[in-house]
N, C-alpha and C. Protein backbone atom coordinates (compact mmCIF):
# COMPACT_ATOMS: atom_id res chain seq x y z
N UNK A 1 201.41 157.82 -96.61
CA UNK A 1 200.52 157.93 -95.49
C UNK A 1 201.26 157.52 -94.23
N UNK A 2 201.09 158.25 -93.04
CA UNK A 2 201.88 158.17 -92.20
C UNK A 2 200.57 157.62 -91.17
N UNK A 3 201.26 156.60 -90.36
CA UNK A 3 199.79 156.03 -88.70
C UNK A 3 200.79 156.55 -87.91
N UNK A 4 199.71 157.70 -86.82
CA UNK A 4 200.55 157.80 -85.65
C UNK A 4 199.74 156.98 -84.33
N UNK A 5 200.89 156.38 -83.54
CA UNK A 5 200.04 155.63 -82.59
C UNK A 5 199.78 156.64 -81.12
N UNK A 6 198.57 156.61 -81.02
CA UNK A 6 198.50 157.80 -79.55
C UNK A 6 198.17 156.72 -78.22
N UNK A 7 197.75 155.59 -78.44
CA UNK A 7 197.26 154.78 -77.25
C UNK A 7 197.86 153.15 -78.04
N UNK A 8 198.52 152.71 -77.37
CA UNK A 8 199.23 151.59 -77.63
C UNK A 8 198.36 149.93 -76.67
N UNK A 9 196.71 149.64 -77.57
CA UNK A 9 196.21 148.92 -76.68
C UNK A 9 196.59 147.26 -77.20
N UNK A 10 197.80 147.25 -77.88
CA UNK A 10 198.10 145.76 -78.37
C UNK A 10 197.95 144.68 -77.59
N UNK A 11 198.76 145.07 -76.45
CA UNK A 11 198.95 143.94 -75.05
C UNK A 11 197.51 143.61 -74.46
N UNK A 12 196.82 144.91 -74.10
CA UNK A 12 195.24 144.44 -73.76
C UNK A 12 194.25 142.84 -74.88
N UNK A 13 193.83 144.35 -76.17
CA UNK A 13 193.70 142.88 -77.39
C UNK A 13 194.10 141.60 -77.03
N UNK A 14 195.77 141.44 -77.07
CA UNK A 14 196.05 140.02 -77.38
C UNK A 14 195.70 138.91 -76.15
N UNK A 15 195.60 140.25 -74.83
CA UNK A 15 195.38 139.23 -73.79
C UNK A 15 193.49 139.00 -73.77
N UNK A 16 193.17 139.93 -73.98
CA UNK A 16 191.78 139.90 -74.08
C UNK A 16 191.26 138.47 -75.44
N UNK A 17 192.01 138.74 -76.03
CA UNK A 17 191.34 137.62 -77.15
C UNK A 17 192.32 136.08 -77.13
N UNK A 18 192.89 136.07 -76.51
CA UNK A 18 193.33 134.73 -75.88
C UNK A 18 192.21 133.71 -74.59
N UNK A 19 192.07 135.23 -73.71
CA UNK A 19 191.44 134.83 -72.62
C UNK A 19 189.73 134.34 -73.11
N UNK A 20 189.20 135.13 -74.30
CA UNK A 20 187.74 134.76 -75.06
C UNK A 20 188.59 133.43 -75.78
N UNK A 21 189.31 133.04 -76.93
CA UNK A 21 189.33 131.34 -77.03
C UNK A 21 189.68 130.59 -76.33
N UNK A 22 190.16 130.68 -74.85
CA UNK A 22 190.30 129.96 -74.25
C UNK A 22 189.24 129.41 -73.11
N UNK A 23 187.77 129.73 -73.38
CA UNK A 23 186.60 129.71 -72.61
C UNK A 23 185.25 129.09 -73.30
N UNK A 24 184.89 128.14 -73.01
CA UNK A 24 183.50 128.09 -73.51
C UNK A 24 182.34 128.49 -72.18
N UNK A 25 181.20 128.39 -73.48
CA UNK A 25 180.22 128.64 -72.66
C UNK A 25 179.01 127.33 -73.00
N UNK A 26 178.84 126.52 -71.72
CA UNK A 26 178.31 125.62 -72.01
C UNK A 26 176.38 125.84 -70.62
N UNK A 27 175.76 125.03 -71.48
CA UNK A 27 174.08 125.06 -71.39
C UNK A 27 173.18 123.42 -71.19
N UNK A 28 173.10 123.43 -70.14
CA UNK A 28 173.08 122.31 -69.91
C UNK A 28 172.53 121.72 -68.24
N UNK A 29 172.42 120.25 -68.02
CA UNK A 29 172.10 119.68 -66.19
C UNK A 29 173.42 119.47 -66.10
N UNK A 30 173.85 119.92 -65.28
CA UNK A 30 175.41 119.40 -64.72
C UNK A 30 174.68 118.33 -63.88
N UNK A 31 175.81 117.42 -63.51
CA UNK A 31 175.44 116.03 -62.92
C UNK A 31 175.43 116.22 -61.58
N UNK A 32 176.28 117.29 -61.49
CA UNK A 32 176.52 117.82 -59.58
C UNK A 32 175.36 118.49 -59.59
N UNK A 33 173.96 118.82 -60.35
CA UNK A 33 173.10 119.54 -59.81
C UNK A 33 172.19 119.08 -58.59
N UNK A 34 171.73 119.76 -57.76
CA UNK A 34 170.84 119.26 -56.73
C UNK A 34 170.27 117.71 -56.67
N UNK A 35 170.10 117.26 -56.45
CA UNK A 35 169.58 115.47 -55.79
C UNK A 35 168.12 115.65 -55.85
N UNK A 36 167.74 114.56 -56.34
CA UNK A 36 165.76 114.77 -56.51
C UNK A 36 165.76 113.64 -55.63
N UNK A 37 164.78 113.94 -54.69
CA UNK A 37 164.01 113.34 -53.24
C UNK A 37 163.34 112.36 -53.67
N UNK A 38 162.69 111.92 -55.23
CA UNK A 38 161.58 111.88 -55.46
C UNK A 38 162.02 110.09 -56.16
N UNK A 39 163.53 110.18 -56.54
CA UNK A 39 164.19 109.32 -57.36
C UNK A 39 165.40 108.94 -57.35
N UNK A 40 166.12 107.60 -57.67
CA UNK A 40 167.74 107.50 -57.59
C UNK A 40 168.42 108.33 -58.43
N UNK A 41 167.51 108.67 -59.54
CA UNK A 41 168.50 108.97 -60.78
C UNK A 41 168.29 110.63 -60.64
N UNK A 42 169.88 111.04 -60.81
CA UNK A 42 169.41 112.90 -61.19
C UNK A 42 169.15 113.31 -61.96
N UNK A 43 168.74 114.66 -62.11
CA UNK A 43 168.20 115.36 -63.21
C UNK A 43 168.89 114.95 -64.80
N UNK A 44 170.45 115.22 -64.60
CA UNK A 44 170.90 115.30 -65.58
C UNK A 44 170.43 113.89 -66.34
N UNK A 45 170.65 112.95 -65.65
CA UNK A 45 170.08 111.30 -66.02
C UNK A 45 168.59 111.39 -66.96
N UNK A 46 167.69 112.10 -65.88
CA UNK A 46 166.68 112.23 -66.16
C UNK A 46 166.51 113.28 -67.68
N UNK A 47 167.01 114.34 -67.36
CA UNK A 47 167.20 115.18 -68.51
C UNK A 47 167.67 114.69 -70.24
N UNK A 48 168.55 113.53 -70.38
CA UNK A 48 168.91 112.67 -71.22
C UNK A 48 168.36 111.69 -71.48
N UNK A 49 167.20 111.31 -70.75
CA UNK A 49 166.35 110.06 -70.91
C UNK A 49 164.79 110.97 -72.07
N UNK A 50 164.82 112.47 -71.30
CA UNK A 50 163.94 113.51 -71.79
C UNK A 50 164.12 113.42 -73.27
N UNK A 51 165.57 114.02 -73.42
CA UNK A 51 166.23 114.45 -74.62
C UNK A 51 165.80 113.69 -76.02
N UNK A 52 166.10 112.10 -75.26
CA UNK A 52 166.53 111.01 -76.07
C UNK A 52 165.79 110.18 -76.47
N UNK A 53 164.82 109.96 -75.06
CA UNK A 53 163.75 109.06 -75.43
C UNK A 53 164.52 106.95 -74.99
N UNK A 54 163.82 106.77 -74.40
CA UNK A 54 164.30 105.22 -73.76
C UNK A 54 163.28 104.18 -74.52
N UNK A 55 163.53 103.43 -75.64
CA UNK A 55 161.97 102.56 -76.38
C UNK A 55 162.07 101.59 -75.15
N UNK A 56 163.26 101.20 -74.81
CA UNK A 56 163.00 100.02 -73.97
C UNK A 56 161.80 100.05 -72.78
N UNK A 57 162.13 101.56 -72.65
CA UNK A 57 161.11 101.89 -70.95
C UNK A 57 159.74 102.40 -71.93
N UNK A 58 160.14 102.50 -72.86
CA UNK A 58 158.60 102.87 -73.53
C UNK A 58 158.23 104.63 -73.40
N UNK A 59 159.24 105.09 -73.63
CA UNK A 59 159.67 106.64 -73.06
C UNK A 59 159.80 107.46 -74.69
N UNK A 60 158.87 108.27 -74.68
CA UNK A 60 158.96 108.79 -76.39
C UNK A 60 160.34 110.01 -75.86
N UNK A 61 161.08 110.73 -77.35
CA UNK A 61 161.94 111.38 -77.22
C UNK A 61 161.18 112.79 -76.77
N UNK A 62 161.73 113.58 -75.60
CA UNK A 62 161.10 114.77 -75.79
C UNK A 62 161.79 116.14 -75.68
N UNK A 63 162.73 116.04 -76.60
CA UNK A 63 163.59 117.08 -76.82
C UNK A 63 163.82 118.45 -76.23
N UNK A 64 164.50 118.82 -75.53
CA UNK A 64 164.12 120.14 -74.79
C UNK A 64 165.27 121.27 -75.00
N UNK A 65 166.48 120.26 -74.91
CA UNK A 65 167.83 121.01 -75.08
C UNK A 65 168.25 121.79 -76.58
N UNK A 66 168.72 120.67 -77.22
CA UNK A 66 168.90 121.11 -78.29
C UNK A 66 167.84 121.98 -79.35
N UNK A 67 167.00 121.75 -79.33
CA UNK A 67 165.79 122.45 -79.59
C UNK A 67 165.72 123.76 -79.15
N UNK A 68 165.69 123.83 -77.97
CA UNK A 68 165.70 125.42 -77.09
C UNK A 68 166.78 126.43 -77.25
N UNK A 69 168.00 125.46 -77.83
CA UNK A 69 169.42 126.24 -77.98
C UNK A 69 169.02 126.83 -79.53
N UNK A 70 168.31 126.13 -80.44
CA UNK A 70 168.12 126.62 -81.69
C UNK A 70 167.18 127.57 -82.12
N UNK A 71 165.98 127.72 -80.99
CA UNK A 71 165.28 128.73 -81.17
C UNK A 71 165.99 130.29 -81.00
N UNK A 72 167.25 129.90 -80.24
CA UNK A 72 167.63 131.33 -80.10
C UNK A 72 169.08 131.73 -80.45
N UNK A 73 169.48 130.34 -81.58
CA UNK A 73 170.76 130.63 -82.20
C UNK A 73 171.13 131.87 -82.32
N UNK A 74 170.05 132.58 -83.24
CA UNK A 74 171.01 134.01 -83.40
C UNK A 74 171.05 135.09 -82.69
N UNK A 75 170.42 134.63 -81.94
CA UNK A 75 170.41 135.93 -80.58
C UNK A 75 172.14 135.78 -79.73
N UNK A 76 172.33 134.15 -79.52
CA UNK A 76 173.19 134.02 -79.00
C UNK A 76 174.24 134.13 -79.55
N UNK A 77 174.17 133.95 -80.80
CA UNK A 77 175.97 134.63 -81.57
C UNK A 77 175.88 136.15 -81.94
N UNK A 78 174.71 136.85 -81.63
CA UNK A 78 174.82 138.76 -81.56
C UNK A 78 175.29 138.65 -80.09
N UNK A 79 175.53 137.54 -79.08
CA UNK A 79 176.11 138.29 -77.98
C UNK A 79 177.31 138.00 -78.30
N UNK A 80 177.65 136.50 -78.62
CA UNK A 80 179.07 136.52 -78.98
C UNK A 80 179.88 137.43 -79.75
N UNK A 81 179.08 137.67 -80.68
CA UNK A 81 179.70 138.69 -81.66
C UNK A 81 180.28 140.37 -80.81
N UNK A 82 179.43 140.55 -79.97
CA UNK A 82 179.61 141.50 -78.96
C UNK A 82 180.81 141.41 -78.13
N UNK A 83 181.16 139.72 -77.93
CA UNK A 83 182.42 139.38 -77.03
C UNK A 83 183.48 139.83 -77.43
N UNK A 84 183.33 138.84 -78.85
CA UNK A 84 184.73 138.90 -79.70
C UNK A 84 184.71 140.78 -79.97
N UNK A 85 183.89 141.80 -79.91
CA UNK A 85 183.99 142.76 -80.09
C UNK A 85 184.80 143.71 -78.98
N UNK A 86 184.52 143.09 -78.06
CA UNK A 86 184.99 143.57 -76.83
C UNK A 86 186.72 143.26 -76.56
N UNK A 87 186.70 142.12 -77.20
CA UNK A 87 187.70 141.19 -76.53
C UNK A 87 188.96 142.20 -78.12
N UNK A 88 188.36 142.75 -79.13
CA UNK A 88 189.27 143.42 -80.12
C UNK A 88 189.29 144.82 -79.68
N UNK A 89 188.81 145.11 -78.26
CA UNK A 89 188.96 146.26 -78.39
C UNK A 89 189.59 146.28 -76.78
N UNK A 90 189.87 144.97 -76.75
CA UNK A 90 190.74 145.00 -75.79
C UNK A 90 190.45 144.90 -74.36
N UNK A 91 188.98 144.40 -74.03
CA UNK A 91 188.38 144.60 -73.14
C UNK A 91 187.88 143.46 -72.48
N UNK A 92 188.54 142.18 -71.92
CA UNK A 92 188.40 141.00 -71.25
C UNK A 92 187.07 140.81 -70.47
N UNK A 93 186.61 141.97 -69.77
CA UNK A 93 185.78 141.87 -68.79
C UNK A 93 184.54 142.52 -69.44
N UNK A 94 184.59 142.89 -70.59
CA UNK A 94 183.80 142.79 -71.54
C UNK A 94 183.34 141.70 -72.39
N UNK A 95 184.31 141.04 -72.86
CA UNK A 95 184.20 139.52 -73.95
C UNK A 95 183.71 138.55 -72.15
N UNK A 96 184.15 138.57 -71.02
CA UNK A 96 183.60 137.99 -70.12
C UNK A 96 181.80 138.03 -69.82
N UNK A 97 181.44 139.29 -69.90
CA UNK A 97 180.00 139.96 -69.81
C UNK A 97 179.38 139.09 -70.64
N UNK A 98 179.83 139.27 -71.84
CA UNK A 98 179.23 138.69 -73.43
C UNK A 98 178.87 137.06 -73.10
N UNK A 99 179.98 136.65 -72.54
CA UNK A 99 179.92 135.04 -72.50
C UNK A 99 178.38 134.52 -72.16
N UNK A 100 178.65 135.48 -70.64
CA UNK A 100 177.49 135.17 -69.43
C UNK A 100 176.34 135.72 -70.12
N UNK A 101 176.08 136.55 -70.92
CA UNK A 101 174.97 137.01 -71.68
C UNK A 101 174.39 135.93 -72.71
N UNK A 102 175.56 135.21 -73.20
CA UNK A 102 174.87 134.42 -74.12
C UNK A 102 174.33 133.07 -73.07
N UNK A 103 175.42 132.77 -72.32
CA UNK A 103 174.56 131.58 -71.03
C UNK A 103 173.42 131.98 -70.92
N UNK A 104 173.21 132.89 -70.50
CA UNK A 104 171.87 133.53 -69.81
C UNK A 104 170.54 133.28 -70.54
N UNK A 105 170.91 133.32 -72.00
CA UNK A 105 170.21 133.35 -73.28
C UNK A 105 169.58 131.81 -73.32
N UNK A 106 170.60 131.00 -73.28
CA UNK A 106 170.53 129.60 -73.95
C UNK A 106 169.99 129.56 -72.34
N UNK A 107 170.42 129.40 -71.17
CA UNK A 107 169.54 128.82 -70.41
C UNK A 107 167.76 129.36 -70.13
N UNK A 108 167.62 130.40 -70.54
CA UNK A 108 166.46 130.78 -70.55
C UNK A 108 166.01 130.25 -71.38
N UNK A 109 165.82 129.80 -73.34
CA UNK A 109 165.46 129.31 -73.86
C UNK A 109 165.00 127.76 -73.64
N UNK A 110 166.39 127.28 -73.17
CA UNK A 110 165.99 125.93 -72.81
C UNK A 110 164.60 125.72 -71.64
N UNK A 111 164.55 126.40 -70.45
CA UNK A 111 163.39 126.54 -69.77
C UNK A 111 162.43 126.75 -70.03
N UNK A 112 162.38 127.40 -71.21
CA UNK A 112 160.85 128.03 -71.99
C UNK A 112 161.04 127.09 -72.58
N UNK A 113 161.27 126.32 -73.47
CA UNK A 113 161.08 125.22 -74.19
C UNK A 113 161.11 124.15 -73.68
N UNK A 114 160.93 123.80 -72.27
CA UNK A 114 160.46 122.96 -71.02
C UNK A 114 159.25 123.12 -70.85
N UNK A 115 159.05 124.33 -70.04
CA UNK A 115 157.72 124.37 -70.26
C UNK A 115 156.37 124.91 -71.16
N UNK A 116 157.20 125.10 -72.99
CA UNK A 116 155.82 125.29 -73.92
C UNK A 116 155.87 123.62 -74.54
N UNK A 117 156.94 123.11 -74.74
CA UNK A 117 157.22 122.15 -75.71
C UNK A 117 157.15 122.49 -77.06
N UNK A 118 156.15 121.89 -77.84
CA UNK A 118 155.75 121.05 -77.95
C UNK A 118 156.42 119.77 -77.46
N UNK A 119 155.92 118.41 -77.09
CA UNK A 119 156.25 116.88 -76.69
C UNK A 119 155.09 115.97 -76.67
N UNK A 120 155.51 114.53 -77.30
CA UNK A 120 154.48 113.99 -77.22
C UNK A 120 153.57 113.76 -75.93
N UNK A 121 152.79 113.49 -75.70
CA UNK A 121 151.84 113.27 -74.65
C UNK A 121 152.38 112.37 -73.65
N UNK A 122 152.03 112.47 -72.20
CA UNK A 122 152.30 111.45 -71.37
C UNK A 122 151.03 110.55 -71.32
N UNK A 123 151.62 109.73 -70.89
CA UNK A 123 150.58 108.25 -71.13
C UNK A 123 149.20 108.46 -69.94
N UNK A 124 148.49 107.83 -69.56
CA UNK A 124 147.15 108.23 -68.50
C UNK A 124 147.74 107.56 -67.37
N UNK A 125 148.71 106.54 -67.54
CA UNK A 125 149.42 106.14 -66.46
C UNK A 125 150.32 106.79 -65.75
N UNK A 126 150.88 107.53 -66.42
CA UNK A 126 152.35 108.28 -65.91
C UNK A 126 151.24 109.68 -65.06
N UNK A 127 150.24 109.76 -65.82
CA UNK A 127 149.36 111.20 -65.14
C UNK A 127 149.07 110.96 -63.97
N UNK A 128 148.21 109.83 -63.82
CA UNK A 128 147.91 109.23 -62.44
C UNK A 128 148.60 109.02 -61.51
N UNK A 129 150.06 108.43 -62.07
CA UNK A 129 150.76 108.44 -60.97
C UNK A 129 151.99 109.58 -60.43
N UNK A 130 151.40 110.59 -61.06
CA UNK A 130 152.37 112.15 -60.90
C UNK A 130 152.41 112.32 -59.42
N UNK A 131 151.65 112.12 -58.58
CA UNK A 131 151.32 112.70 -57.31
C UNK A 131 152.15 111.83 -56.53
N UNK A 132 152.29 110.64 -56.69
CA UNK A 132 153.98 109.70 -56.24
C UNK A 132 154.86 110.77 -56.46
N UNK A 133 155.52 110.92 -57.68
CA UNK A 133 156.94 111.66 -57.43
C UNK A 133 156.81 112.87 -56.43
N UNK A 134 155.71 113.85 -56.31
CA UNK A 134 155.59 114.91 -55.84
C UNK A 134 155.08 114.72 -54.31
N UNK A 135 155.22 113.36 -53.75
CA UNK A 135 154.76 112.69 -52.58
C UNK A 135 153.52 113.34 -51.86
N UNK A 136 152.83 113.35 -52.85
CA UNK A 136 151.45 113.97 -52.11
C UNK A 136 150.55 112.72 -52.09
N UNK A 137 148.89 112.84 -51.62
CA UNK A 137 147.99 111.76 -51.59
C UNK A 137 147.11 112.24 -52.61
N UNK A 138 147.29 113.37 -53.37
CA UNK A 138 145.42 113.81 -54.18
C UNK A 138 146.20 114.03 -55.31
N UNK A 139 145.52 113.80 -56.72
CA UNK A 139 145.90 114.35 -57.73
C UNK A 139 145.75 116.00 -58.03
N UNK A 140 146.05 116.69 -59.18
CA UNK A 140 146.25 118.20 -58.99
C UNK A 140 145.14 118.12 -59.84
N UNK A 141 144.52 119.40 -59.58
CA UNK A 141 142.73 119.76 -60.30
C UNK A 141 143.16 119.07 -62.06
N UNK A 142 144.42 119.56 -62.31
CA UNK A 142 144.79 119.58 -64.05
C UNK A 142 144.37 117.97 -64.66
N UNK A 143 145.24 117.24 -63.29
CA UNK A 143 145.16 115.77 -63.13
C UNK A 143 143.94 115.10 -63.63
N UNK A 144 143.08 115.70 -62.78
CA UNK A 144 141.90 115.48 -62.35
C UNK A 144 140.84 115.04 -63.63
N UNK A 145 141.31 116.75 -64.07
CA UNK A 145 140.26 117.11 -65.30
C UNK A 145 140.81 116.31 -66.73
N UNK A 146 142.16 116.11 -66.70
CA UNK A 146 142.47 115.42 -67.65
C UNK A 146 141.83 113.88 -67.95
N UNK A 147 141.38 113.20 -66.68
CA UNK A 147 140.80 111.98 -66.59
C UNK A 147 139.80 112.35 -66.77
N UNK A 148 138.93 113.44 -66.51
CA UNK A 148 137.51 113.23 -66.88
C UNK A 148 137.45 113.63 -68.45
N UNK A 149 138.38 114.65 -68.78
CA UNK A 149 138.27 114.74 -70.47
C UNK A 149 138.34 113.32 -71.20
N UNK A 150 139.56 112.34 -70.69
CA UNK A 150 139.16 111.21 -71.05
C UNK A 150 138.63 110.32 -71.11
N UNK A 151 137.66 110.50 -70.13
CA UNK A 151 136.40 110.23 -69.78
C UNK A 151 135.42 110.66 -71.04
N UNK A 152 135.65 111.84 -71.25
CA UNK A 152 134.24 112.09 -72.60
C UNK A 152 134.77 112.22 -73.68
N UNK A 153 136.13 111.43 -74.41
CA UNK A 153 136.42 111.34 -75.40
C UNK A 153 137.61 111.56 -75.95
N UNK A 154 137.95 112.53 -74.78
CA UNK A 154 139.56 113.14 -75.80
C UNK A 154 140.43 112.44 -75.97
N UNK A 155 140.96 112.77 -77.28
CA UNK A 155 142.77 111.84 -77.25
C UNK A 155 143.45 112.40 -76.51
N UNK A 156 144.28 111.38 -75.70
CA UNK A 156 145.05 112.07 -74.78
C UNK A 156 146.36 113.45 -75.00
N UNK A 157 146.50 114.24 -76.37
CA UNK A 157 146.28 115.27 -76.87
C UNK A 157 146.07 116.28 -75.91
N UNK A 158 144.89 115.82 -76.92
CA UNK A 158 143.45 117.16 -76.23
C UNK A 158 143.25 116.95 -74.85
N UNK A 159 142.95 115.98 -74.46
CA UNK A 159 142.98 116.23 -72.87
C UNK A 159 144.68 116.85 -72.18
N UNK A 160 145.20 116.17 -72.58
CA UNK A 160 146.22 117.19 -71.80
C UNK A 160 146.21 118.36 -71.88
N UNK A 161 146.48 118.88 -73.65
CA UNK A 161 146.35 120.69 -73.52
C UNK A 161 145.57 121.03 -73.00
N UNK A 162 144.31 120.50 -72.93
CA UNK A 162 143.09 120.93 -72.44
C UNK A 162 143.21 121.26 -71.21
N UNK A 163 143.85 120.12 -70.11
CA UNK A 163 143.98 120.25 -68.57
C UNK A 163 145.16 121.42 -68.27
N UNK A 164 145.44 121.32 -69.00
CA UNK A 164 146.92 122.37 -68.82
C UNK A 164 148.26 121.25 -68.49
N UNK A 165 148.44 120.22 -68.70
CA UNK A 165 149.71 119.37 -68.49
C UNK A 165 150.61 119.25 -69.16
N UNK A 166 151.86 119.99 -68.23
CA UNK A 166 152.78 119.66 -69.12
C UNK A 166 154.18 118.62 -69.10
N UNK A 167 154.07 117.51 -69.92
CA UNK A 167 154.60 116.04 -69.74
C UNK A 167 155.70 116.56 -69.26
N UNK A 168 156.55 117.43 -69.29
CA UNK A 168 158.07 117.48 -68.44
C UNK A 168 157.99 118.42 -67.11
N UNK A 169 156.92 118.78 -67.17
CA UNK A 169 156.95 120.10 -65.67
C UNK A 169 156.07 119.25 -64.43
N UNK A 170 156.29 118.34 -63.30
CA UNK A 170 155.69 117.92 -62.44
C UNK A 170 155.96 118.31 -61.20
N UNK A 171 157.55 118.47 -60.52
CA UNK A 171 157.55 119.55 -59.63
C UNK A 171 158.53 120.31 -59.99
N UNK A 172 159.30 120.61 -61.12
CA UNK A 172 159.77 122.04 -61.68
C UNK A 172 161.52 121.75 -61.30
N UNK A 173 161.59 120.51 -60.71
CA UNK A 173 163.32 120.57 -60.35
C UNK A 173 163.95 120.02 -61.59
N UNK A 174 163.55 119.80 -62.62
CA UNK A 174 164.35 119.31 -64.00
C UNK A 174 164.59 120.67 -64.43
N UNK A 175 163.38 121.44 -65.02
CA UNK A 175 163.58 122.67 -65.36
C UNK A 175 164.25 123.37 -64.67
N UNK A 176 164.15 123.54 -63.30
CA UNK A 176 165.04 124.67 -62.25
C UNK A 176 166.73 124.15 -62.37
N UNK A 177 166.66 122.89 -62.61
CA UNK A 177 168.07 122.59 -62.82
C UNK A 177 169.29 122.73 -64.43
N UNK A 178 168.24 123.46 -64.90
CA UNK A 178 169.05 123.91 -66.30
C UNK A 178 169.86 125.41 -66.13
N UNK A 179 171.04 125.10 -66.37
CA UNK A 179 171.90 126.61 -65.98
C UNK A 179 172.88 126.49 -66.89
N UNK A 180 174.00 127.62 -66.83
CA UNK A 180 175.10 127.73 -67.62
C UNK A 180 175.98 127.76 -67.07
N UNK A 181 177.25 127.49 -67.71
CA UNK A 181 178.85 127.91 -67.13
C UNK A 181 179.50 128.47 -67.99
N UNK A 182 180.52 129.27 -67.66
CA UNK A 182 181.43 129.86 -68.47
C UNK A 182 182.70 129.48 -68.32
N UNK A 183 183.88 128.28 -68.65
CA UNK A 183 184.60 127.63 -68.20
C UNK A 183 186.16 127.52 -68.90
N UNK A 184 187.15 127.47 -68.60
CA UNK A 184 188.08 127.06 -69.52
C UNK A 184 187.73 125.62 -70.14
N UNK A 185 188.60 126.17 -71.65
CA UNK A 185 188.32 124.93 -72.26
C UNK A 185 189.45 124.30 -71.67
């Protein structure tokens, strides 16, 4: 059996699949993200206190990251798989596309899994005093109604789903601050 070569794309390949292991793609608060008005500590701080949970501060864990990256594991290695496909066929700015496709993926997940949760409940204290961080003077109708549900009984549960509250979304700059990079390793 004889191979004849008509297009010689070796040099592309090898540079193409050097340039894909030499890159991750990471999902995550960078620490340089925007400054919250509201607090000393930034998001990312804040985001790891979310994650992790603080007993000392009396802070339950409320997982957002890792969680959100797993709901959409396999979506995100059919893009990779697409990279490394690109990147064997010799096509850099292809296995590049792929990267940012799978960022795109994991940071969208993580946001949706910000704001569905599941997470344990915030306390009736932390509710009340939501309208501090967001420097307003009135609580929000959700606020509102959540105190009167606990008012006629609910565990604070049910009154939250009930009000519509959700313990990590108060003015949306934790969530808005989840993004991706595509970086040398």
């Amino acid at each position: 059996m004889t191979v004849k070569i008509t297009i010689d794309k070796l040099g592309d390949v090898i540079k193409a699949l050097s340039q894909l292991s030499n890159r991750d793609v990471l999902v995550g608060i960078p620490d340089s993200s925007p400054e919250r008005t509201d607090t000393p500590i930034t998001n990312a701080q804040i985001g790891y206190v979310m994650e992790t949970g603080s007993p000392a501060n009396n802070i339950p864990a409320r997982p957002f990251l890792v969680p959100g990256i797993a709901d959409v594991q396999d979506e995100i290695a059919a893009r990779l798989r697409k990279g490394a496909l690109s990147a064997l066929s010799g096509s850099a700015a292809g296995a590049e596309t792929a990267l940012k496709a799978a960022g795109m993926v994991g940071q969208n997940a993580v946001r949706k899994k910000i704001n569905d949760g599941p997470f344990a409940p915030l306390s009736p204290r932390t509710i009340a005093q939501r309208n501090r961080s967001r420097k307003t003077k009135s609580m929000r109708k959700a606020e509102k109604d959540y105190a009167t549900l606990l008012a006629q009984g609910k565990t604070e549960q049910e009154a939250q789903d009930a009000a519509g509250i959700k313990p990590l979304i108060n003015t949306g700059s934790l969530r808005n601050a989840v993004t991706f990079v595509v970086r040398k390793k």
